[in-house]
PDB file of N, CA and C in Angstrom:
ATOM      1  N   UNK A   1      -7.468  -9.779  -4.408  1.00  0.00           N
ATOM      2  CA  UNK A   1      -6.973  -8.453  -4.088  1.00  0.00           C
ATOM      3  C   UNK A   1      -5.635  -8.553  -3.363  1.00  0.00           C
ATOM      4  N   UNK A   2      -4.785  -7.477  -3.355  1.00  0.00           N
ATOM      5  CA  UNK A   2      -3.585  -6.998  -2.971  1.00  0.00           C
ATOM      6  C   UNK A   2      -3.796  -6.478  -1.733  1.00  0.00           C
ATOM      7  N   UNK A   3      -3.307  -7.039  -0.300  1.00  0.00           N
ATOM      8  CA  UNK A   3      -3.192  -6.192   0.976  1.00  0.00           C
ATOM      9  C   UNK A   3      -1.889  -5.962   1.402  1.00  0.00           C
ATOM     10  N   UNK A   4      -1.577  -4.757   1.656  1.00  0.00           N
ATOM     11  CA  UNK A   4      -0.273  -4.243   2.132  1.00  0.00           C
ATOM     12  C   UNK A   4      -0.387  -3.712   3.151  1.00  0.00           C
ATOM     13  N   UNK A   5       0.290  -4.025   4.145  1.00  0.00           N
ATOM     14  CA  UNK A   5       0.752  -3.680   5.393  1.00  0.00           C
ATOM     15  C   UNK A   5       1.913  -2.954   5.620  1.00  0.00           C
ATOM     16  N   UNK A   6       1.903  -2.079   6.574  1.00  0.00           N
ATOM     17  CA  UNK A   6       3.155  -1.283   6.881  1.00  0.00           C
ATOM     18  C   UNK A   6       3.024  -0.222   8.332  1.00  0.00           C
ATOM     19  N   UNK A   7       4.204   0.036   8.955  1.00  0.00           N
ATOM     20  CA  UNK A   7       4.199   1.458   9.447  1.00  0.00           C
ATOM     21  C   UNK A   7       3.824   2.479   8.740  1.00  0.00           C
ATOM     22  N   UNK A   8       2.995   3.645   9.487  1.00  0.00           N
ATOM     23  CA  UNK A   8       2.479   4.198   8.753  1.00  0.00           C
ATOM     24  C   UNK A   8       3.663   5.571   8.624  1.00  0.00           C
ATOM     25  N   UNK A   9       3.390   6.033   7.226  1.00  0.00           N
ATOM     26  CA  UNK A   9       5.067   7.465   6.797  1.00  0.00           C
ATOM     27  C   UNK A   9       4.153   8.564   6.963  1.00  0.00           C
ATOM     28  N   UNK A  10       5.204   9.645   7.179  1.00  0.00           N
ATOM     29  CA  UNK A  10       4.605  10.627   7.256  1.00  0.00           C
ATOM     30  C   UNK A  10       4.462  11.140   5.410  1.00  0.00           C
ATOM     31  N   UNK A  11       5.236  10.721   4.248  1.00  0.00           N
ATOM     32  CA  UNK A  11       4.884  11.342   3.263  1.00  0.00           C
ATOM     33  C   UNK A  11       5.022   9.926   2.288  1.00  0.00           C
ATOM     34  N   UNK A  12       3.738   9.660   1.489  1.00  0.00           N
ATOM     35  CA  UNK A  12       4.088   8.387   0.706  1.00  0.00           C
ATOM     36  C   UNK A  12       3.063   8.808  -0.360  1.00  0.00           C
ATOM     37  N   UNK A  13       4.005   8.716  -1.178  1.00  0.00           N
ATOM     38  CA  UNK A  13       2.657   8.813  -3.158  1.00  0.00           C
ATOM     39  C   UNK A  13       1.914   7.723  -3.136  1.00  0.00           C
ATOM     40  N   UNK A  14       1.803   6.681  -2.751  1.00  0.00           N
ATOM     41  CA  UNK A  14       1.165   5.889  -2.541  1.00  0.00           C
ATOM     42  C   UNK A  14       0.086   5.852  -1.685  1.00  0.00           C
ATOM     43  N   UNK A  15      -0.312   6.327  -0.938  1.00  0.00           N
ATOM     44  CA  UNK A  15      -1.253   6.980   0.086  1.00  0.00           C
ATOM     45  C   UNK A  15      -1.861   8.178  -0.619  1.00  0.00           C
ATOM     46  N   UNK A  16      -1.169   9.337  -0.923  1.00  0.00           N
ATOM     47  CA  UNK A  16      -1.524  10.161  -0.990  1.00  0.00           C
ATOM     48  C   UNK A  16      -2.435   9.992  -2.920  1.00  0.00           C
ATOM     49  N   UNK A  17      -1.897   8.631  -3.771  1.00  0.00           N
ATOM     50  CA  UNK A  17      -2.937   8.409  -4.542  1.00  0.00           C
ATOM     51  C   UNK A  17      -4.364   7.602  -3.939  1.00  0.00           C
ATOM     52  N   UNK A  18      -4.234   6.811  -3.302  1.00  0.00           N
ATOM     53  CA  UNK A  18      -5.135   5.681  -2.679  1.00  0.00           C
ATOM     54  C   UNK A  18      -6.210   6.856  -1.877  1.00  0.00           C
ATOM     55  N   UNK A  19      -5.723   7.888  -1.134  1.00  0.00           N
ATOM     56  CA  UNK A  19      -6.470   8.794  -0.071  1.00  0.00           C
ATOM     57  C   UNK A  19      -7.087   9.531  -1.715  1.00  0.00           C
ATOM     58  N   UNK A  20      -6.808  10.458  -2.703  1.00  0.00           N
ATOM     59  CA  UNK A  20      -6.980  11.080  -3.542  1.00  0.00           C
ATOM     60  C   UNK A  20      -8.266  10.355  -4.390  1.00  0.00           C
ATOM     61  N   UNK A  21      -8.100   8.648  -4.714  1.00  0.00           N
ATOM     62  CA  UNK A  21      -8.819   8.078  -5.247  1.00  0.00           C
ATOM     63  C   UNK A  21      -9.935   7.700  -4.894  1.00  0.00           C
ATOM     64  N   UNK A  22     -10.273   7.374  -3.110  1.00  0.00           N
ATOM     65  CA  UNK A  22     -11.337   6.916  -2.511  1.00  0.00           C
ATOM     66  C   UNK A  22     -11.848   8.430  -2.265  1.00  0.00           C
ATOM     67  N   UNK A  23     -11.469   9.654  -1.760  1.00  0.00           N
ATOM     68  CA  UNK A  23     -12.058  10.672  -1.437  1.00  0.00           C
ATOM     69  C   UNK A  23     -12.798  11.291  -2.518  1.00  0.00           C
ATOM     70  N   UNK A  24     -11.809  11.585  -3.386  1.00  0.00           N
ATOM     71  CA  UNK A  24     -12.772  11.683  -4.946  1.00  0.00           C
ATOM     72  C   UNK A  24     -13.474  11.080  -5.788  1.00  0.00           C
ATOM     73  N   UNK A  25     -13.334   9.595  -5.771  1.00  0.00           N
ATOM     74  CA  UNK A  25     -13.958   8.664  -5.873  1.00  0.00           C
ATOM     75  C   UNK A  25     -13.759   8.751  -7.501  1.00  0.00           C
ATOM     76  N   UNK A  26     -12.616   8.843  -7.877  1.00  0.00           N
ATOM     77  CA  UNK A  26     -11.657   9.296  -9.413  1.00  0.00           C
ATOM     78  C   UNK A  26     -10.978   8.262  -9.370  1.00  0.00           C
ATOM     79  N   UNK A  27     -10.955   7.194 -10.002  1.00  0.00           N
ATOM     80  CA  UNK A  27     -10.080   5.858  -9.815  1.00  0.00           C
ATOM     81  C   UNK A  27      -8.882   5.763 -10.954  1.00  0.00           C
ATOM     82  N   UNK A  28      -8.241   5.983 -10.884  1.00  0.00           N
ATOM     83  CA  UNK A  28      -6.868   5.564 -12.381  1.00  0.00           C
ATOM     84  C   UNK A  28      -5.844   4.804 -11.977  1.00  0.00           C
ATOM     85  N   UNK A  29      -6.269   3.327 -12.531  1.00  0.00           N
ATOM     86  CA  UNK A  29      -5.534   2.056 -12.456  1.00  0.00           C
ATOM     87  C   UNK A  29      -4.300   3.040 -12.654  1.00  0.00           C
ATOM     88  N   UNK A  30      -2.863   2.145 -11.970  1.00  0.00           N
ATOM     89  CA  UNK A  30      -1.622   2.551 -11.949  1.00  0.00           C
ATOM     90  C   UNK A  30      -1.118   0.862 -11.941  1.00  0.00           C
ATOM     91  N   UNK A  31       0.415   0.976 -12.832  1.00  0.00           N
ATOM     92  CA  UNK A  31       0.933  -0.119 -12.477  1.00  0.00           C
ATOM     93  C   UNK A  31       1.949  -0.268 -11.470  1.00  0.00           C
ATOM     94  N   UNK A  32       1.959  -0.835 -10.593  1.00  0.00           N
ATOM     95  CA  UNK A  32       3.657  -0.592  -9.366  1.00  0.00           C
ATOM     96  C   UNK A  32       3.852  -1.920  -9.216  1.00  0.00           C
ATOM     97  N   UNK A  33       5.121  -1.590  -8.627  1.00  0.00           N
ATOM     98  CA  UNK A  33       6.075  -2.309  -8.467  1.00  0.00           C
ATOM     99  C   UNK A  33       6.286  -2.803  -7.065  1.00  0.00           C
ATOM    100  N   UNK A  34       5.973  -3.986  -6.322  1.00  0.00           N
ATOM    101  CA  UNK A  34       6.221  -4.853  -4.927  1.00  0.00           C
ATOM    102  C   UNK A  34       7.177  -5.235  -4.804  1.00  0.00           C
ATOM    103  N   UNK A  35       8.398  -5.275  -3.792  1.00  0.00           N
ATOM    104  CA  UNK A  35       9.497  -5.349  -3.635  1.00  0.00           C
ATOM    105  C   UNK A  35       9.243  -5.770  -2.084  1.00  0.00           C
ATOM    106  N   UNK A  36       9.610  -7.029  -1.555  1.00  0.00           N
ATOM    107  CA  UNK A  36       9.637  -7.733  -0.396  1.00  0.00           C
ATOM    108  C   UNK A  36      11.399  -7.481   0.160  1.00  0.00           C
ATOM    109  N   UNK A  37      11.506  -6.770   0.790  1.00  0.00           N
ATOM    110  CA  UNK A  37      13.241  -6.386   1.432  1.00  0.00           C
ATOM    111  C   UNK A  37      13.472  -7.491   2.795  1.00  0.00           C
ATOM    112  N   UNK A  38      15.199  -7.881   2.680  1.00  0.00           N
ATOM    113  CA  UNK A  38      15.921  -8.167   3.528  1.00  0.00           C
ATOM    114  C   UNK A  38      15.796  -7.393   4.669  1.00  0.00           C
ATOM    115  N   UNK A  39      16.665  -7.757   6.232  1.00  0.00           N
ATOM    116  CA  UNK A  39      17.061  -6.598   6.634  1.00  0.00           C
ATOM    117  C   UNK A  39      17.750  -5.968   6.619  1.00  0.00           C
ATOM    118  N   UNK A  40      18.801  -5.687   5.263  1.00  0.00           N
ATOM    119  CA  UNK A  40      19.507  -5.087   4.584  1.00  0.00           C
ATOM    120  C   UNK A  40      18.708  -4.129   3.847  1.00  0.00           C
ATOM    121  N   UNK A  41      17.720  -4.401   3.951  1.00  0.00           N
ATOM    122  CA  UNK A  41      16.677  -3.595   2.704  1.00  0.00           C
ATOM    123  C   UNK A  41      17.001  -3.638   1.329  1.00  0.00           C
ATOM    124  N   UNK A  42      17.738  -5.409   1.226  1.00  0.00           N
ATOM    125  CA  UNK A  42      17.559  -5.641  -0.247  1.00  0.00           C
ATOM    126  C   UNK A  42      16.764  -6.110  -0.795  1.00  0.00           C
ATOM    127  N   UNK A  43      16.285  -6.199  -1.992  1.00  0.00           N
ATOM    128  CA  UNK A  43      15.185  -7.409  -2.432  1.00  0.00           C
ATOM    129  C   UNK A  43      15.567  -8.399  -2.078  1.00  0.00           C
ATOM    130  N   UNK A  44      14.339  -9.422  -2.167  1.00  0.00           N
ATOM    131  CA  UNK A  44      14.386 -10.900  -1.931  1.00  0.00           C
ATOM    132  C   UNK A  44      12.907 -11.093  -2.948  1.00  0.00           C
ATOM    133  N   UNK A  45      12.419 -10.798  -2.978  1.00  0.00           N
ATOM    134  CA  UNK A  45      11.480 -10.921  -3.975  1.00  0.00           C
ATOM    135  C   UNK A  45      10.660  -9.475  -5.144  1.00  0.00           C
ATOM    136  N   UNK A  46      10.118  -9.151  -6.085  1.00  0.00           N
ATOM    137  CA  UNK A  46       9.815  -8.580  -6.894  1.00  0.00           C
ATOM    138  C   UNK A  46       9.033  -8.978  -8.009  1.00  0.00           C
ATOM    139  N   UNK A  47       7.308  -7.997  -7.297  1.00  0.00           N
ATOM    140  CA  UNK A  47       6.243  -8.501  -7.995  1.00  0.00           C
ATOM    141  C   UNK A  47       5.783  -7.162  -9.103  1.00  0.00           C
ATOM    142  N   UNK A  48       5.839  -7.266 -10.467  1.00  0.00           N
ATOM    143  CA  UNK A  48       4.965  -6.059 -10.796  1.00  0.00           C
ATOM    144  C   UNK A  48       3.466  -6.228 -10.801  1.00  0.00           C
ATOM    145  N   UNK A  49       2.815  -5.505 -10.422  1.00  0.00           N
ATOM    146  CA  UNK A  49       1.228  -5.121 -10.280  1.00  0.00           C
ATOM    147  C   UNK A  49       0.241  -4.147 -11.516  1.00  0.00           C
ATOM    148  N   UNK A  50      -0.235  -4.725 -12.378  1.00  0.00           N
ATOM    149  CA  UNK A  50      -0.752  -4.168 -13.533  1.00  0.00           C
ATOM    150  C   UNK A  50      -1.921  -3.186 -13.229  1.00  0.00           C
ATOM    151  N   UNK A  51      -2.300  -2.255 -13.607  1.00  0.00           N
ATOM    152  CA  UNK A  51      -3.964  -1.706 -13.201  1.00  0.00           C
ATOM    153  C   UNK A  51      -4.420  -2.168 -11.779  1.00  0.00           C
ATOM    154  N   UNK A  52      -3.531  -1.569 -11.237  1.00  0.00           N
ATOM    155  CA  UNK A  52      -4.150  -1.870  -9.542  1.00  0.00           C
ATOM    156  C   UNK A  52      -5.086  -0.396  -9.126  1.00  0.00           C
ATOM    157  N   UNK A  53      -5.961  -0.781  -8.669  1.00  0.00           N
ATOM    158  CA  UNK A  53      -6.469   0.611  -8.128  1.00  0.00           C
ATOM    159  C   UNK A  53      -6.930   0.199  -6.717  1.00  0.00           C
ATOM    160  N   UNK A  54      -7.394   1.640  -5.923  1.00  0.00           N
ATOM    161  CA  UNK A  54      -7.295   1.033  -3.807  1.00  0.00           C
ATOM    162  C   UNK A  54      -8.824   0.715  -3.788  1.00  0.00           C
ATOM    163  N   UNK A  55      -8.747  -0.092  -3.179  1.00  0.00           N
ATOM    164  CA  UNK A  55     -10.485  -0.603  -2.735  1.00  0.00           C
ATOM    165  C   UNK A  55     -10.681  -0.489  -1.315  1.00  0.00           C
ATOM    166  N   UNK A  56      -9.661  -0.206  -0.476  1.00  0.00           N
ATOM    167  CA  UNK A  56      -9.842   0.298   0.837  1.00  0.00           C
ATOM    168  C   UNK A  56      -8.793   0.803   1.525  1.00  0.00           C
ATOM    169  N   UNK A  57      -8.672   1.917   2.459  1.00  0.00           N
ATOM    170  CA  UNK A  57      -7.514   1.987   2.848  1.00  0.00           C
ATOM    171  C   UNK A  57      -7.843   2.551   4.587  1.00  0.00           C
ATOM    172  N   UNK A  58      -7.286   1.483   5.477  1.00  0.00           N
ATOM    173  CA  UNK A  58      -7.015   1.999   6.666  1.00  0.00           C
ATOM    174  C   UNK A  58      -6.211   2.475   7.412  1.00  0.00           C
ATOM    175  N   UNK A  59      -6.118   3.257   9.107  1.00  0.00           N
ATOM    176  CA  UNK A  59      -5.451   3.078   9.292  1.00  0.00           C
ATOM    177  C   UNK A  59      -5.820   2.504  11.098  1.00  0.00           C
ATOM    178  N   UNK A  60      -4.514   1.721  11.613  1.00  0.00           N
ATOM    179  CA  UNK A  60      -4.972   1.248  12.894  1.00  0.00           C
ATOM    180  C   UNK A  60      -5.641   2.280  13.815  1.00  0.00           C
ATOM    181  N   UNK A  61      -5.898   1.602  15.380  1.00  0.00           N
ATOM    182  CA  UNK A  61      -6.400   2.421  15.962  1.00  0.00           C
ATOM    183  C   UNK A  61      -5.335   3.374  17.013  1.00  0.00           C
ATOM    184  N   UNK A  62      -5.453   4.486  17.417  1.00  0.00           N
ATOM    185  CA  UNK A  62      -4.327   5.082  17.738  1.00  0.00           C
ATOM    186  C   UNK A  62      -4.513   5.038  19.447  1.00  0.00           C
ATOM    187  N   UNK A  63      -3.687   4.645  20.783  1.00  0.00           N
ATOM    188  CA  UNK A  63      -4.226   4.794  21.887  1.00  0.00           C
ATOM    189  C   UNK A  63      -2.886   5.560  22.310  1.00  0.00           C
ATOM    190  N   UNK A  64      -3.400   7.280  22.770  1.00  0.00           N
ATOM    191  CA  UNK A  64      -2.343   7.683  23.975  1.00  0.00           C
ATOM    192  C   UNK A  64      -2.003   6.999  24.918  1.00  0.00           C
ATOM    193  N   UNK A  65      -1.896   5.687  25.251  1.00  0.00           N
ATOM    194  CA  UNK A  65      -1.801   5.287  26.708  1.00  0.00           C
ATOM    195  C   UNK A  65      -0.607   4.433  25.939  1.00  0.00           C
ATOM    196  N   UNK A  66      -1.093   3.493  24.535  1.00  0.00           N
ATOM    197  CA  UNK A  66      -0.139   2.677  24.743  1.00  0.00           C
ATOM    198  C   UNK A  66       1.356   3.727  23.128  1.00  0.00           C
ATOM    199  N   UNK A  67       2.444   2.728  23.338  1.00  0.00           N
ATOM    200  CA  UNK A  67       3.416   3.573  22.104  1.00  0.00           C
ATOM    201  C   UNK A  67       3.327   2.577  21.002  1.00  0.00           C
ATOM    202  N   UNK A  68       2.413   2.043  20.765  1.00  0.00           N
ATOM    203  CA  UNK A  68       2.259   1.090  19.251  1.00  0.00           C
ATOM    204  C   UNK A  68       2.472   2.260  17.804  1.00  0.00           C
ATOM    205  N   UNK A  69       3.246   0.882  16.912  1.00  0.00           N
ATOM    206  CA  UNK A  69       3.244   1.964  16.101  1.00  0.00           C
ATOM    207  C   UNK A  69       1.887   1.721  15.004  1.00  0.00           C
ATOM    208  N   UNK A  70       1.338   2.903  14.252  1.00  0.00           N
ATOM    209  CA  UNK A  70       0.444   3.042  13.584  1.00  0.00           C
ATOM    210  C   UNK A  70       0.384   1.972  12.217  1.00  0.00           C
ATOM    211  N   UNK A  71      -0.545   1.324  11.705  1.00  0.00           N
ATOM    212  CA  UNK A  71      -0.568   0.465  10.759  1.00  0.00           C
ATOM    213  C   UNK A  71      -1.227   1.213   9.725  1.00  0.00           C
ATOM    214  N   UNK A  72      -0.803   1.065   8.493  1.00  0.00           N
ATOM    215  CA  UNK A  72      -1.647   1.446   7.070  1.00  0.00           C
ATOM    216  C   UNK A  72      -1.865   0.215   6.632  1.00  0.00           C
ATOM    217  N   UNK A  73      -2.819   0.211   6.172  1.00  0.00           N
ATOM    218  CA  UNK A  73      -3.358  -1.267   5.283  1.00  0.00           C
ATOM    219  C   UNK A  73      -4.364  -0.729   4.541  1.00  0.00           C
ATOM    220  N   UNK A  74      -3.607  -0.876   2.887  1.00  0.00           N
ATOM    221  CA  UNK A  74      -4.530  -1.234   1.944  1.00  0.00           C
ATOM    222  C   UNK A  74      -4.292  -1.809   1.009  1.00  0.00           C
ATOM    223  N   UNK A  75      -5.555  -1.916   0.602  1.00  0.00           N
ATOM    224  CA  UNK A  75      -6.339  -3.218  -0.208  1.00  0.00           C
ATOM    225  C   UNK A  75      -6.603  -2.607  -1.394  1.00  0.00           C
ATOM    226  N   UNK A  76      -5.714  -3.313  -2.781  1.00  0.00           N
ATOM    227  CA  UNK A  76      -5.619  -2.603  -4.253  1.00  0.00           C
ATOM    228  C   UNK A  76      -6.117  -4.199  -4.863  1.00  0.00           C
ATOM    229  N   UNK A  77      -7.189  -4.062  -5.838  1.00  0.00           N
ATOM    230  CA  UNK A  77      -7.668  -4.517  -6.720  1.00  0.00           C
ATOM    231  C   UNK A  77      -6.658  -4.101  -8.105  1.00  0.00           C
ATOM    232  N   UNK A  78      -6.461  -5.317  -8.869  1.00  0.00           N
ATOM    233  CA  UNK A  78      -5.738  -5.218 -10.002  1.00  0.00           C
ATOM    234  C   UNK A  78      -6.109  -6.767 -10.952  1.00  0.00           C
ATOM    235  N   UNK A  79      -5.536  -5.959 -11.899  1.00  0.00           N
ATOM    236  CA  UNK A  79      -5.652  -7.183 -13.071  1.00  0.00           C
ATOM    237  C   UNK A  79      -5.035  -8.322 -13.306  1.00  0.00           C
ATOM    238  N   UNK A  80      -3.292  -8.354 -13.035  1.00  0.00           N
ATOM    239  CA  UNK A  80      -2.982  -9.052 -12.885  1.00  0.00           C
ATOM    240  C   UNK A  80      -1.208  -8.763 -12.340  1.00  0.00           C
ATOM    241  N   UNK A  81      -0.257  -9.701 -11.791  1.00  0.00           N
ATOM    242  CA  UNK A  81       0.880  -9.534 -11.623  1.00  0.00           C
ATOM    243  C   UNK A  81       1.663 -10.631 -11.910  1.00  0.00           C
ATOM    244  N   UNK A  82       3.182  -9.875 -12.469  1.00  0.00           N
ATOM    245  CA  UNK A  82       4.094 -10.714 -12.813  1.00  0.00           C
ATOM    246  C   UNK A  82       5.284 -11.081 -11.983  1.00  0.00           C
ATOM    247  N   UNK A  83       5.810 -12.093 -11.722  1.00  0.00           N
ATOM    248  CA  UNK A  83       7.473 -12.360 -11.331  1.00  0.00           C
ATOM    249  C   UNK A  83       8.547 -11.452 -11.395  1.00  0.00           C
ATOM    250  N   UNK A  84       9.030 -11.143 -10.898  1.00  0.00           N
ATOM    251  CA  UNK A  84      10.127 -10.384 -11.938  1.00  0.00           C
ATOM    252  C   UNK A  84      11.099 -11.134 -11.342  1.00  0.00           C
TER     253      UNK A  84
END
């Protein structure tokens, strides 16, 4: 399986399929595209992802006391991926 990590956005199609798919429990493999950025936010690497669908999706734990930022992590099952 595929785990992705990130700050969490306030608006991402990617979430908002993964949240859509586990809540409805309506699964439709999608193929995307992984792109590992500089801190230029150029590529440095580029994976495509065939029939991935989410097999879990979290998010960290949130504490008023401390200013951490929020983590999304999920976990997409797929068939297979290529180089690009």
């Amino acid at each position: 399986n595929l785990v992705l990590k990130r700050g969490m956005v306030k608006d991402s199609k990617l979430i908002d399929w993964c949240r859509d798919a586990i809540e409805s429990f309506q699964f439709q493999p999608i193929d995307l595209t992984v792109k590992l950025l500089n801190e230029e936010h150029e590529p440095l690497v580029t994976w495509n992802v065939v029939h991935a669908y989410p097999v879990k999706w979290n998010v960290s734990d949130l504490n008023a006391e401390e200013s951490k930022i929020a983590i999304e992590t999920i976990e997409l099952a797929y068939n297979y991926f290529t180089l690009v």
